[in-house]
N, C-alpha and C. Protein backbone atom coordinates (compact mmCIF):
# COMPACT_ATOMS: atom_id res chain seq x y z
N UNK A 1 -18.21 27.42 9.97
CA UNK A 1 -18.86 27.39 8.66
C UNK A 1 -18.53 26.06 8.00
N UNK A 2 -19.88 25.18 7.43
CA UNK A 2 -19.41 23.97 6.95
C UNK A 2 -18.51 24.07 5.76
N UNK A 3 -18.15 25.02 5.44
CA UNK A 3 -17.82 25.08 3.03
C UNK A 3 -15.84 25.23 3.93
N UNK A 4 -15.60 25.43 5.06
CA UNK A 4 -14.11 25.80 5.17
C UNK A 4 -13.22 24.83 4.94
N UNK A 5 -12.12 24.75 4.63
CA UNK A 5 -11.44 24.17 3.91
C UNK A 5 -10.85 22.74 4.96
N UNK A 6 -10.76 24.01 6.68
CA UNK A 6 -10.56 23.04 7.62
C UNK A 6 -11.66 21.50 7.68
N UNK A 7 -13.41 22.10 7.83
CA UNK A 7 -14.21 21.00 7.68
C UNK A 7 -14.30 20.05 6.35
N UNK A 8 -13.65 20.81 5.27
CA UNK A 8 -13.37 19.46 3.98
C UNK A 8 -12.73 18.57 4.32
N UNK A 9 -11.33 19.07 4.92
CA UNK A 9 -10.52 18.16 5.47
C UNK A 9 -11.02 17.36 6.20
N UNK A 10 -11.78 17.63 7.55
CA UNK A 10 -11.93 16.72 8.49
C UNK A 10 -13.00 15.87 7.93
N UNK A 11 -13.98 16.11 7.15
CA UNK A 11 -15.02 15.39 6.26
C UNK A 11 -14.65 14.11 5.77
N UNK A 12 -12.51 14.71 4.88
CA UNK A 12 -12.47 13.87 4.49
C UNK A 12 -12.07 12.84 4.86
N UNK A 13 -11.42 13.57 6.42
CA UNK A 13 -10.77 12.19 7.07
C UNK A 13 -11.16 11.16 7.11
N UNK A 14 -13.01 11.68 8.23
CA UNK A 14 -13.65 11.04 8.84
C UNK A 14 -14.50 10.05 7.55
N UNK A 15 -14.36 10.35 6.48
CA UNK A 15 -15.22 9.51 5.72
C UNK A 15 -13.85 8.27 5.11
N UNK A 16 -12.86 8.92 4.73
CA UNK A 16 -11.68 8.13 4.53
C UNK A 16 -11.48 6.76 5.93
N UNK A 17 -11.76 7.21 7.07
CA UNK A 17 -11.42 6.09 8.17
C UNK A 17 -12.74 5.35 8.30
N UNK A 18 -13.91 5.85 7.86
CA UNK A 18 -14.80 4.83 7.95
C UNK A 18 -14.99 4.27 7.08
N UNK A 19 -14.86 4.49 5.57
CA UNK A 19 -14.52 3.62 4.78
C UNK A 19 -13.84 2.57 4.95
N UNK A 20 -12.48 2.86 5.59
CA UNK A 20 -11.32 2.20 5.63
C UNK A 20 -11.77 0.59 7.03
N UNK A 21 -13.26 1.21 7.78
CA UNK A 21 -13.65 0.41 8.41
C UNK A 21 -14.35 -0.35 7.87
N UNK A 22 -15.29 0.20 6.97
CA UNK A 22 -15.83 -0.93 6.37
C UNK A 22 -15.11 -1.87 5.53
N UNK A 23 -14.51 -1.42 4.63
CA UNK A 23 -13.73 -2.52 3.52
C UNK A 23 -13.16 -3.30 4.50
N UNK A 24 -12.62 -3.24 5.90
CA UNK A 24 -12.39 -4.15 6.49
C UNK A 24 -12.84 -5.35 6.57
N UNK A 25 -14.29 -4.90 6.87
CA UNK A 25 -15.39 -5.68 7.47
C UNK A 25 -16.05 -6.65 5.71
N UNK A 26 -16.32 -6.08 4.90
CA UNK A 26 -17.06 -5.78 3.98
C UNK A 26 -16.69 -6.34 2.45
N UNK A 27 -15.01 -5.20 2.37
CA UNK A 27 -14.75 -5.76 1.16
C UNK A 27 -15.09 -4.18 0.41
N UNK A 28 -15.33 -4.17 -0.99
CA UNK A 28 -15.90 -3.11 -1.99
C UNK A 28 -17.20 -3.55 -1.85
N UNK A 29 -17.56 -4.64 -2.08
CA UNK A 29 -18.94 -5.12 -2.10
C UNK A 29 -19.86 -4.59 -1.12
N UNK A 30 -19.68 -4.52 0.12
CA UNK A 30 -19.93 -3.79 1.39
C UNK A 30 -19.91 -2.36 1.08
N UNK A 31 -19.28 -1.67 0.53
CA UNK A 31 -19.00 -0.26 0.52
C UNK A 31 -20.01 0.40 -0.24
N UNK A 32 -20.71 1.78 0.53
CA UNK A 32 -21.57 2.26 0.02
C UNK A 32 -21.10 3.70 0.46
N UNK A 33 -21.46 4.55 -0.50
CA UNK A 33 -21.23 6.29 0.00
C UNK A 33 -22.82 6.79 0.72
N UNK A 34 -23.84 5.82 0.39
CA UNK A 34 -24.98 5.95 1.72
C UNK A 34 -24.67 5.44 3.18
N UNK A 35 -24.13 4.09 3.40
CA UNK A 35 -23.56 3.66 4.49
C UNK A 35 -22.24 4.55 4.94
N UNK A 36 -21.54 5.36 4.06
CA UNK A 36 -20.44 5.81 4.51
C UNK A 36 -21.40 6.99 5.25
N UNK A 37 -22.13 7.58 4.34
CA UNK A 37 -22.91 8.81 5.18
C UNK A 37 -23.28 8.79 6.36
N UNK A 38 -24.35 7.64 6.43
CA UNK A 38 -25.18 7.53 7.41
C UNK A 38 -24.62 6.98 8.79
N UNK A 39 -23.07 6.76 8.64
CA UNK A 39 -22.26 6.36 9.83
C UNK A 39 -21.53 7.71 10.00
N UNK A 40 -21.21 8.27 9.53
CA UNK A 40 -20.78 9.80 9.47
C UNK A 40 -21.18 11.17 10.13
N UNK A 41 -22.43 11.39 9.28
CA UNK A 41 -23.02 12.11 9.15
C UNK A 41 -22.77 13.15 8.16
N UNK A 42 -21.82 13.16 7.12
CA UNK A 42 -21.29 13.73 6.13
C UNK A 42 -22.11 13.53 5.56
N UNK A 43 -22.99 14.51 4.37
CA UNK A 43 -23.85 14.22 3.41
C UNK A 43 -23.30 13.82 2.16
N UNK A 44 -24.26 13.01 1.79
CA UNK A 44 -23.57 12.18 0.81
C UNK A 44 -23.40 13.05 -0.22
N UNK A 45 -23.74 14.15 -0.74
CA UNK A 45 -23.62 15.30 -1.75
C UNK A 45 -22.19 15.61 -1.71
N UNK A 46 -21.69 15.80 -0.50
CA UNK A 46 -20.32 15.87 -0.12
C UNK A 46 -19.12 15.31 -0.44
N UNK A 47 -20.08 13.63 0.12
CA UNK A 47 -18.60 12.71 -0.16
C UNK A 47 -18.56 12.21 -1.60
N UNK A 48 -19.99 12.57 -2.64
CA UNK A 48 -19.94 12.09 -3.72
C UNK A 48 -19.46 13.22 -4.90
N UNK A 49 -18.84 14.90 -4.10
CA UNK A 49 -17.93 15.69 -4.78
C UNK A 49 -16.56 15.29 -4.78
N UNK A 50 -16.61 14.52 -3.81
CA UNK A 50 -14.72 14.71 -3.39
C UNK A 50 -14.83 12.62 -3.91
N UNK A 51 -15.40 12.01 -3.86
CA UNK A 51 -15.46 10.36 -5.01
C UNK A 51 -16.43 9.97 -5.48
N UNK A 52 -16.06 9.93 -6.88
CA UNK A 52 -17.28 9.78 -7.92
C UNK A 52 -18.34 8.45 -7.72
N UNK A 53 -17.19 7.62 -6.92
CA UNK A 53 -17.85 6.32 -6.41
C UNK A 53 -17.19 5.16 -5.58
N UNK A 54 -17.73 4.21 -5.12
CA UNK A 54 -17.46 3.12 -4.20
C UNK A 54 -16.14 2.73 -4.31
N UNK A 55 -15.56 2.57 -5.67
CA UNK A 55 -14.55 2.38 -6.20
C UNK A 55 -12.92 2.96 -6.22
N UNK A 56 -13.94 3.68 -6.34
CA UNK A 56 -13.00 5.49 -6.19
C UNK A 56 -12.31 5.89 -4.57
N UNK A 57 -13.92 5.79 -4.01
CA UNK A 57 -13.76 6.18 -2.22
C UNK A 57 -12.44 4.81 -1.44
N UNK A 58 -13.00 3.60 -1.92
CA UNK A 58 -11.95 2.62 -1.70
C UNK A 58 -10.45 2.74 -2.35
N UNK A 59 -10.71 3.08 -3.23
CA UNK A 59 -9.20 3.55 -4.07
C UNK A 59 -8.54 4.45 -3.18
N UNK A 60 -8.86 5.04 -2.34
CA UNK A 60 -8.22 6.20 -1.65
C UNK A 60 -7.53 5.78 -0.54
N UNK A 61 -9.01 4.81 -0.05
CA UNK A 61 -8.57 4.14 1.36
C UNK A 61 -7.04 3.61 1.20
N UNK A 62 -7.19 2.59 0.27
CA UNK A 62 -5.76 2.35 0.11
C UNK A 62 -4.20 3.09 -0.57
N UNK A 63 -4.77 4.02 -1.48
CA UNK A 63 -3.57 5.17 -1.60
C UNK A 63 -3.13 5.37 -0.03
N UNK A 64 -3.81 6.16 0.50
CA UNK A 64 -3.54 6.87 2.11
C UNK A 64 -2.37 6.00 2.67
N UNK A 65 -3.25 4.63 2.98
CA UNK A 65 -2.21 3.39 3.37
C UNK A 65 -1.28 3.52 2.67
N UNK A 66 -0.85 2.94 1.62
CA UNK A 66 0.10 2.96 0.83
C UNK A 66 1.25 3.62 0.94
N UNK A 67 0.67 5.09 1.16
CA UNK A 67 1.73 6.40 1.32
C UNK A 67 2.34 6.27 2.51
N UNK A 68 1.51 5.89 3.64
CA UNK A 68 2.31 5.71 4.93
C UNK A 68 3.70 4.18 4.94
N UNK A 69 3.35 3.49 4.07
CA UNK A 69 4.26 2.75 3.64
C UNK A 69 5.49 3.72 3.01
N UNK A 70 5.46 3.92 1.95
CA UNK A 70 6.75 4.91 1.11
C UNK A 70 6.99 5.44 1.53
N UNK A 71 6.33 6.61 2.68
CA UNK A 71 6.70 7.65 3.32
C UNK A 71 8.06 7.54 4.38
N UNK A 72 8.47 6.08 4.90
CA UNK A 72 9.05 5.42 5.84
C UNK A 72 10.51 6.81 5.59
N UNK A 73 11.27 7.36 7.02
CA UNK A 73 12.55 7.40 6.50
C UNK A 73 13.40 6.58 5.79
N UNK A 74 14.14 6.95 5.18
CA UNK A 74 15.21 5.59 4.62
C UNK A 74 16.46 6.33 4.79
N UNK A 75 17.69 5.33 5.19
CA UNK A 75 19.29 5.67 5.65
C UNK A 75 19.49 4.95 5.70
N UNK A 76 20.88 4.68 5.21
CA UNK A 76 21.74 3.68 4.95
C UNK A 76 21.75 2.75 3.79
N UNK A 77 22.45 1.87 3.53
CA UNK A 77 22.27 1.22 1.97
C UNK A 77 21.33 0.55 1.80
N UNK A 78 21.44 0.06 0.25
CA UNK A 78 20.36 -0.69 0.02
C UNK A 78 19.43 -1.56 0.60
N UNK A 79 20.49 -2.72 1.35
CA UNK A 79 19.86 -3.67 2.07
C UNK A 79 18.56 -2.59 3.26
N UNK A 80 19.31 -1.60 4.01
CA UNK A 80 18.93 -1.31 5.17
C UNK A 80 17.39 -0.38 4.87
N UNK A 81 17.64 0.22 3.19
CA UNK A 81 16.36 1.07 2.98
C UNK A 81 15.27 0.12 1.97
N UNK A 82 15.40 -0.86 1.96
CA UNK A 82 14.60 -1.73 1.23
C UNK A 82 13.64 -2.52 2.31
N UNK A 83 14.69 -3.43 3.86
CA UNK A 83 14.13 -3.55 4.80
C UNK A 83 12.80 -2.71 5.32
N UNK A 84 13.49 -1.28 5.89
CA UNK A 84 12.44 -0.36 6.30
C UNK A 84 11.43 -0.17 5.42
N UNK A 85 11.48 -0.29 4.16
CA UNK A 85 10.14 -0.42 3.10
C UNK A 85 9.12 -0.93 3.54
N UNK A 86 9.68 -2.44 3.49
CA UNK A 86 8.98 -3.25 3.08
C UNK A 86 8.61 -3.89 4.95
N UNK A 87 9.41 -3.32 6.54
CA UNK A 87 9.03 -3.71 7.42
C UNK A 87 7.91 -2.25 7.69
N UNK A 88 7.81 -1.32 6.82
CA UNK A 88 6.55 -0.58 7.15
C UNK A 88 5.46 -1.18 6.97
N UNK A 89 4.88 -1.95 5.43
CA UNK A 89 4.35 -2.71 5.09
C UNK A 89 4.00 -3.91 5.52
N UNK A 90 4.63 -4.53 6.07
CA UNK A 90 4.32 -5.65 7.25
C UNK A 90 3.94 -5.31 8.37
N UNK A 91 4.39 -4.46 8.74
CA UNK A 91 3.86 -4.18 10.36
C UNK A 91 2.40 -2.98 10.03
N UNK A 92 1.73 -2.39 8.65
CA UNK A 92 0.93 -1.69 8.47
C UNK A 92 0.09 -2.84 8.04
N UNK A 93 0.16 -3.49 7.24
CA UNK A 93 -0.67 -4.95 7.10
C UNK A 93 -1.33 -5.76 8.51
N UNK A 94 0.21 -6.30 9.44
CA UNK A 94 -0.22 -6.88 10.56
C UNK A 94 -1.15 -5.96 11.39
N UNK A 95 -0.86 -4.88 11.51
CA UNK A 95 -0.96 -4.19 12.79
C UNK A 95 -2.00 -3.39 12.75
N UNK A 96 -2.97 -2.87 11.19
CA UNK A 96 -3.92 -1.90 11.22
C UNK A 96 -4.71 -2.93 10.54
N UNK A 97 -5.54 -2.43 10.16
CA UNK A 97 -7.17 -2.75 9.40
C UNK A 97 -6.75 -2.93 7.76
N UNK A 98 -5.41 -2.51 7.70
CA UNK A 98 -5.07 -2.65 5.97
C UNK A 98 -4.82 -4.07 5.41
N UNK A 99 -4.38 -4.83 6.23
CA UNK A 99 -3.91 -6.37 5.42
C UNK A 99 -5.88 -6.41 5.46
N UNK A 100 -6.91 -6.24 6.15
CA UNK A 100 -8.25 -7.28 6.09
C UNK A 100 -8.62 -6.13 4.73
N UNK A 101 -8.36 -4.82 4.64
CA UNK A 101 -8.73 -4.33 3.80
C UNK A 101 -8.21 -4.98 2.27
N UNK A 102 -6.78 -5.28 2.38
CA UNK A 102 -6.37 -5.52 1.13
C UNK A 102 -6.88 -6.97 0.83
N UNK A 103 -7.07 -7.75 1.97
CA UNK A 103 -8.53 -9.09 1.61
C UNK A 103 -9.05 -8.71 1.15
N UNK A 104 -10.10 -8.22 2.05
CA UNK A 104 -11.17 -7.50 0.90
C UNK A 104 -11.29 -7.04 -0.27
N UNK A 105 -10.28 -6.43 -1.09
CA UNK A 105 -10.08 -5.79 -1.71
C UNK A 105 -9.58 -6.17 -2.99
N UNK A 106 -8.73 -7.58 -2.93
CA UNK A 106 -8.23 -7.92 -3.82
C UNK A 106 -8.98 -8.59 -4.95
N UNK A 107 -10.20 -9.62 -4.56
CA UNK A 107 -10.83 -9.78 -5.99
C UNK A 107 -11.25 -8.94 -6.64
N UNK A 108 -11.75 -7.80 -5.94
CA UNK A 108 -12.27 -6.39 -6.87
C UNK A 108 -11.27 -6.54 -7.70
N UNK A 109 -10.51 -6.16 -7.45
CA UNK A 109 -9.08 -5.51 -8.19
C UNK A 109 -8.76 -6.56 -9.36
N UNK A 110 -8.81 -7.58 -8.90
CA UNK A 110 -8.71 -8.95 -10.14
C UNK A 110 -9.97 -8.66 -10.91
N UNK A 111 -10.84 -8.48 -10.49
CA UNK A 111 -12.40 -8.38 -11.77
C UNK A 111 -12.88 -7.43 -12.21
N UNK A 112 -12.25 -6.29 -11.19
CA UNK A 112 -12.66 -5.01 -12.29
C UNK A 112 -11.77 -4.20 -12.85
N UNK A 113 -11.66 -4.38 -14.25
CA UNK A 113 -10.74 -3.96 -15.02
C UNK A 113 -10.35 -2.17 -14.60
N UNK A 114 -11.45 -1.65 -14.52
CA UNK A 114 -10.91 -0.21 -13.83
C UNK A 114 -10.13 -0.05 -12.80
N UNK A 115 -10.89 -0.35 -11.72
CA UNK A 115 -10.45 -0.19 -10.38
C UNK A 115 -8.82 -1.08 -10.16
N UNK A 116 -8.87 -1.95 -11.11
CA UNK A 116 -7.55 -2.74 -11.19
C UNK A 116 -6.65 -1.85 -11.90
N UNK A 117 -6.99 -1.17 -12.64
CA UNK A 117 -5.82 -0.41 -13.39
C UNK A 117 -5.37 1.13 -12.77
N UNK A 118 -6.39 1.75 -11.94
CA UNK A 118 -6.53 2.75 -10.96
C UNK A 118 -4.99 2.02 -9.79
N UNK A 119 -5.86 1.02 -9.25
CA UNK A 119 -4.56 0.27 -7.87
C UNK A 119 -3.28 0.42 -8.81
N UNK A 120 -2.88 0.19 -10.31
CA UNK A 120 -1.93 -0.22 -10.22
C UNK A 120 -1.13 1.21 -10.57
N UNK A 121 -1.46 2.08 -11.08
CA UNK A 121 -1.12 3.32 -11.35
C UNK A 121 -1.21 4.16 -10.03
N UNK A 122 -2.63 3.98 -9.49
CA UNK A 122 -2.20 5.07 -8.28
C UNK A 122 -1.69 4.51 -6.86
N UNK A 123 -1.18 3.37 -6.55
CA UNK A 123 -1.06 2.42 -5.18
C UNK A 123 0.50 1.54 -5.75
N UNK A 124 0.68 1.13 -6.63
CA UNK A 124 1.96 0.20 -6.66
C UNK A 124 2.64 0.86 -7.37
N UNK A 125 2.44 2.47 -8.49
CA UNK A 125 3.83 3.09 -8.73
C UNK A 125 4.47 3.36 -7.99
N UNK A 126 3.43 4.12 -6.57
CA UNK A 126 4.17 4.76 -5.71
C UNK A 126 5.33 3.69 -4.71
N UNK A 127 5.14 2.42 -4.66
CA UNK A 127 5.95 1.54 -4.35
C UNK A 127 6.99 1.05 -5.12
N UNK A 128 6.87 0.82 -6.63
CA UNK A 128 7.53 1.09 -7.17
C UNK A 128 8.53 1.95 -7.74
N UNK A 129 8.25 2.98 -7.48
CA UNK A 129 8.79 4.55 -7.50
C UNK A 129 10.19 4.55 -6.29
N UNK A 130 9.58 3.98 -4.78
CA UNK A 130 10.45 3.69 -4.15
C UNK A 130 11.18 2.93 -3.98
N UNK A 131 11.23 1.52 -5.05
CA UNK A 131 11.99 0.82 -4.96
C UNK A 131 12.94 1.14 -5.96
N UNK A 132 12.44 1.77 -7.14
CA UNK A 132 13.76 2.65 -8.23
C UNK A 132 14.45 3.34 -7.73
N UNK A 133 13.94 4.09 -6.80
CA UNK A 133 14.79 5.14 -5.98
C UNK A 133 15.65 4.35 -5.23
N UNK A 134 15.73 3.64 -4.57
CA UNK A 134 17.02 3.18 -3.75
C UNK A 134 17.86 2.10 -4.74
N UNK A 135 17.04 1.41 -5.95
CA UNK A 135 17.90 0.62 -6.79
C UNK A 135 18.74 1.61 -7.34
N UNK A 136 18.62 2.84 -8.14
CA UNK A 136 19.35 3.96 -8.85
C UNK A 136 20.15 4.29 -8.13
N UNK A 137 20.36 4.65 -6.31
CA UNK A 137 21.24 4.74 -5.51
C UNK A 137 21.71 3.79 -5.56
N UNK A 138 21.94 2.43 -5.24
CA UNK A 138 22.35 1.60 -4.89
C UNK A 138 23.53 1.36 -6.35
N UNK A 139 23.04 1.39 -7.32
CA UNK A 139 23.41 1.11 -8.99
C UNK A 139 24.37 2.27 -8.87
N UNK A 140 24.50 3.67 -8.41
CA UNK A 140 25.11 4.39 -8.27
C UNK A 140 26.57 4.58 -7.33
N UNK A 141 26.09 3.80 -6.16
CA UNK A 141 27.09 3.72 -5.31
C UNK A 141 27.73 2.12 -5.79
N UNK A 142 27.62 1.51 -6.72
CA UNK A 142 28.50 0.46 -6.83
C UNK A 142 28.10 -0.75 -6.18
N UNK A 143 26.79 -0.64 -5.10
CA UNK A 143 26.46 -1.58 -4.40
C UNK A 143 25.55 -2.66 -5.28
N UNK A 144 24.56 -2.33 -6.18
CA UNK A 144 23.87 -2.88 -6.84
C UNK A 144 24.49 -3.29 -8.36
N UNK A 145 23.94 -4.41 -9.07
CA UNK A 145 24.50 -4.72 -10.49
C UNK A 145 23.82 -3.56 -11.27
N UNK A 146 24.39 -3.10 -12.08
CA UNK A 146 24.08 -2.21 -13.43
C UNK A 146 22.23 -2.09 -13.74
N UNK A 147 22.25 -3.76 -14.14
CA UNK A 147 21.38 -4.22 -14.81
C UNK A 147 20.26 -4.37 -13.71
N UNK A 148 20.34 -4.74 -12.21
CA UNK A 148 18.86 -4.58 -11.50
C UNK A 148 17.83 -3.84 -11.91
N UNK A 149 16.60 -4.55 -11.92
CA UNK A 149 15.75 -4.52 -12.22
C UNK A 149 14.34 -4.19 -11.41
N UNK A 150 13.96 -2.85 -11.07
CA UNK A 150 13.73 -2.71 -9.65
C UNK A 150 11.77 -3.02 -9.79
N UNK A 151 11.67 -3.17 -11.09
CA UNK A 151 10.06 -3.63 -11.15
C UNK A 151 10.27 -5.25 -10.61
N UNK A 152 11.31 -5.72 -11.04
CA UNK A 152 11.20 -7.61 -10.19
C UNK A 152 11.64 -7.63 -9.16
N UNK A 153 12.36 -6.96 -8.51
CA UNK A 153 12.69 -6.75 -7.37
C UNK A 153 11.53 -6.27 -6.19
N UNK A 154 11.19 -4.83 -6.71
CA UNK A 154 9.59 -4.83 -6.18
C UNK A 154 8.51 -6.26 -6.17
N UNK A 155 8.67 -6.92 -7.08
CA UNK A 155 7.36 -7.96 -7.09
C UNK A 155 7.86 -8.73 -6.03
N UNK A 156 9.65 -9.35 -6.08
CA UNK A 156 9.97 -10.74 -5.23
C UNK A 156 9.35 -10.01 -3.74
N UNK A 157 9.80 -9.21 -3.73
CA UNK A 157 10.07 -8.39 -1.95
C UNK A 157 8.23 -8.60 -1.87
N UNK A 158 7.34 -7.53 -2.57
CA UNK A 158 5.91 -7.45 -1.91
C UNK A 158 5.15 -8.79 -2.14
N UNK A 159 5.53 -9.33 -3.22
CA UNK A 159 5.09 -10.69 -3.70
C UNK A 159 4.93 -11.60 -2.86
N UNK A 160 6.44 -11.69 -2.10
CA UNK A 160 6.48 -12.78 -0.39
C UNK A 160 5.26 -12.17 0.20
N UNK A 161 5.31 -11.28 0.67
CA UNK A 161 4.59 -10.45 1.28
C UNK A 161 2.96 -10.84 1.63
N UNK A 162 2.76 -10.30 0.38
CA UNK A 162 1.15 -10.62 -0.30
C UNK A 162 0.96 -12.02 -0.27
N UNK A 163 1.52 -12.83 -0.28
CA UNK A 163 1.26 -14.26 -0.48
C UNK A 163 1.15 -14.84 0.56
N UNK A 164 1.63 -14.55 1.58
CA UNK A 164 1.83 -14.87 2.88
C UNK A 164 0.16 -14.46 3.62
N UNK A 165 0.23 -13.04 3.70
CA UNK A 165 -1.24 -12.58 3.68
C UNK A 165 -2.54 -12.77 2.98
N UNK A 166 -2.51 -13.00 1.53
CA UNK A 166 -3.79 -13.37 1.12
C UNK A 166 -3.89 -15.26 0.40
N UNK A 167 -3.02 -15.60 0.35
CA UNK A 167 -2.94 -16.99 0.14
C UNK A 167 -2.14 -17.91 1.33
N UNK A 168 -1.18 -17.73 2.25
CA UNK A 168 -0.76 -18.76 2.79
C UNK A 168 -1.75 -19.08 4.03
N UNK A 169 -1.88 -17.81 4.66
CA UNK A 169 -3.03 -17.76 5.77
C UNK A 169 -1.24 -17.79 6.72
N UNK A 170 -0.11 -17.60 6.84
CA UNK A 170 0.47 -17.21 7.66
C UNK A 170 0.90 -15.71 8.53
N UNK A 171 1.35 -15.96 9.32
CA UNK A 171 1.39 -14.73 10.08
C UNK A 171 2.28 -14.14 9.65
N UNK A 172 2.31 -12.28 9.63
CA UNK A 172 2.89 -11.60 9.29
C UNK A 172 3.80 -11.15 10.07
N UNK A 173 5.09 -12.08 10.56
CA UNK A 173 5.80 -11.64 11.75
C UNK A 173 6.51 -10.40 11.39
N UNK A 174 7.10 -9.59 12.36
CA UNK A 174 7.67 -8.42 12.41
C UNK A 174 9.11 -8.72 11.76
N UNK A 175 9.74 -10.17 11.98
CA UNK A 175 11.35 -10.37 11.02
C UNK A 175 11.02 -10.97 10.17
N UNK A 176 10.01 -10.34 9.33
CA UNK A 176 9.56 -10.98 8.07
C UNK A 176 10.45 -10.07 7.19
N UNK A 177 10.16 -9.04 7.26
CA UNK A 177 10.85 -8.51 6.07
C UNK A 177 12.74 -8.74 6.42
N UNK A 178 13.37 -8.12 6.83
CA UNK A 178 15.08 -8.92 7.26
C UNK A 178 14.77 -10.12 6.38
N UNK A 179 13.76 -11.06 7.03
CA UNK A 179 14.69 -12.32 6.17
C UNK A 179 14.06 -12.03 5.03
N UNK A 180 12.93 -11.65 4.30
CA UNK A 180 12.39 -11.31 2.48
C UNK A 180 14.01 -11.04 1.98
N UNK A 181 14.26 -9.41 2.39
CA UNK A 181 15.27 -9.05 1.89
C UNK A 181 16.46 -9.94 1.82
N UNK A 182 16.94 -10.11 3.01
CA UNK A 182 17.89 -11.28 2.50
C UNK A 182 17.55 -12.32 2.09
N UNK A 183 16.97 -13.15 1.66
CA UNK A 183 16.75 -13.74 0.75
C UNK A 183 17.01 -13.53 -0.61
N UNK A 184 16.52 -12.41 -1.16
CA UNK A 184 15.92 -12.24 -2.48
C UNK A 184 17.54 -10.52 -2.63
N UNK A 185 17.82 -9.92 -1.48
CA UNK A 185 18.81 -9.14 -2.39
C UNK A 185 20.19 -9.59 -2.71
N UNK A 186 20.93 -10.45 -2.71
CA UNK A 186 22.14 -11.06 -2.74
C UNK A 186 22.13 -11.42 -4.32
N UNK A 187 20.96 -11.56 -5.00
CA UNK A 187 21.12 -12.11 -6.74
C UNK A 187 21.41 -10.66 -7.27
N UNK A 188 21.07 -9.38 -6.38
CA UNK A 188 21.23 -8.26 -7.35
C UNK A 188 22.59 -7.28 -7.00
N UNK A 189 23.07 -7.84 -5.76
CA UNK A 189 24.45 -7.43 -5.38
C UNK A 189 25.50 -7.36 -6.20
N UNK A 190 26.22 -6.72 -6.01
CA UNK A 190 27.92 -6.82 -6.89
C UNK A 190 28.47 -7.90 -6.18
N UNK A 191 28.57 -7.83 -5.00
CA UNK A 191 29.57 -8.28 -4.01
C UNK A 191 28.41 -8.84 -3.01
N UNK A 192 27.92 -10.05 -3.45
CA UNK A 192 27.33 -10.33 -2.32
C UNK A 192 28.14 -11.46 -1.53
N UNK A 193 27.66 -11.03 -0.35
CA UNK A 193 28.60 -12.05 1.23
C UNK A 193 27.94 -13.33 1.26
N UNK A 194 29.10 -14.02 1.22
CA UNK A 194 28.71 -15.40 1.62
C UNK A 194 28.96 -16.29 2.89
């Protein structure tokens, strides 16, 4: 039966990964919930219950991503759960369709005041969220200063990141993140090694 909860799901997968193909290719500009259909076969009545629009359907694409970023286990201290963060994120950038997506994706986000304020509430709290979480541990166990600041801390760490990918045109090596982190966590240490 098409209305079961199982075929919503798979509806939504399958419209979530072809989206996620086009913005590759495309950008938002590219993105249509008729082209998402008609590569599908999901009716667009469907995919336009579950996203109100182009905007929206792309907004997701990248939540999904996103989550598989935060989702990473984390163990061990600061240094070691900040790494795994931020080497999910590099190797989900390098390695899938998400760094051409987040090309794509990023002047939207600079010009449209919605969809820009959507990314930053529903896509970088949740990164942010995880970087409070291991600063508050870290601030807790004595490892981190009092005063860290885990919204600038988030920016230095994804900031390298992003810059590397949508402005340097360099490669996203796999000991990218190791050296980000060291770099940039030793100013927020108690005791950092010299």
């Amino acid at each position: 039966m098409s209305g079961t909860p199982t075929s919503n799901h798979a509806h939504r997968d399958v419209v979530l990964e072809t989206a996620r193909l086009i913005l590759a290719d495309n950008g938002v500009k590219g993105l249509t919930i008729e082209g998402v259909s008609a590569r599908t076969g999901v009716a667009k009545t469907t995919i336009y219950r579950r996203f109100r629009s182009k905007q929206e359907l792309a907004l997701a694409v990248v939540r999904q991503m996103t989550a598989e970023v935060v989702a990473v286990e984390q163990h061990g201290n600061s240094r070691a759960r900040l790494v795994a963060v931020l080497e999910r994120a590099v190797t989900l950038l390098r390695t899938t369709v998400m760094g051409k997506v987040m090309k794509g994706l990023v002047s939207d986000i600079a010009t449209d005041p919605e969809l820009g304020a959507a990314y930053h509430r529903e896509v970088i709290s949740l990164r942010v969220t995880t970087v409070h979480d291991i600063v508050q541990d870290g601030v807790a166990s004595g490892e981190l200063k009092p005063e860290t600041d885990a919204g600038i801390l988030h920016e230095l760490l994804f900031g390298a990141v992003y810059y590397r990918l949508l402005l340097n045109g360099g490669e996203l090596e796999s000991a990218m993140a190791d050296r980000i982190v060291d770099a940039i966590l030793p100013a927020f240490l108690i005791h950092p090694s010299h």
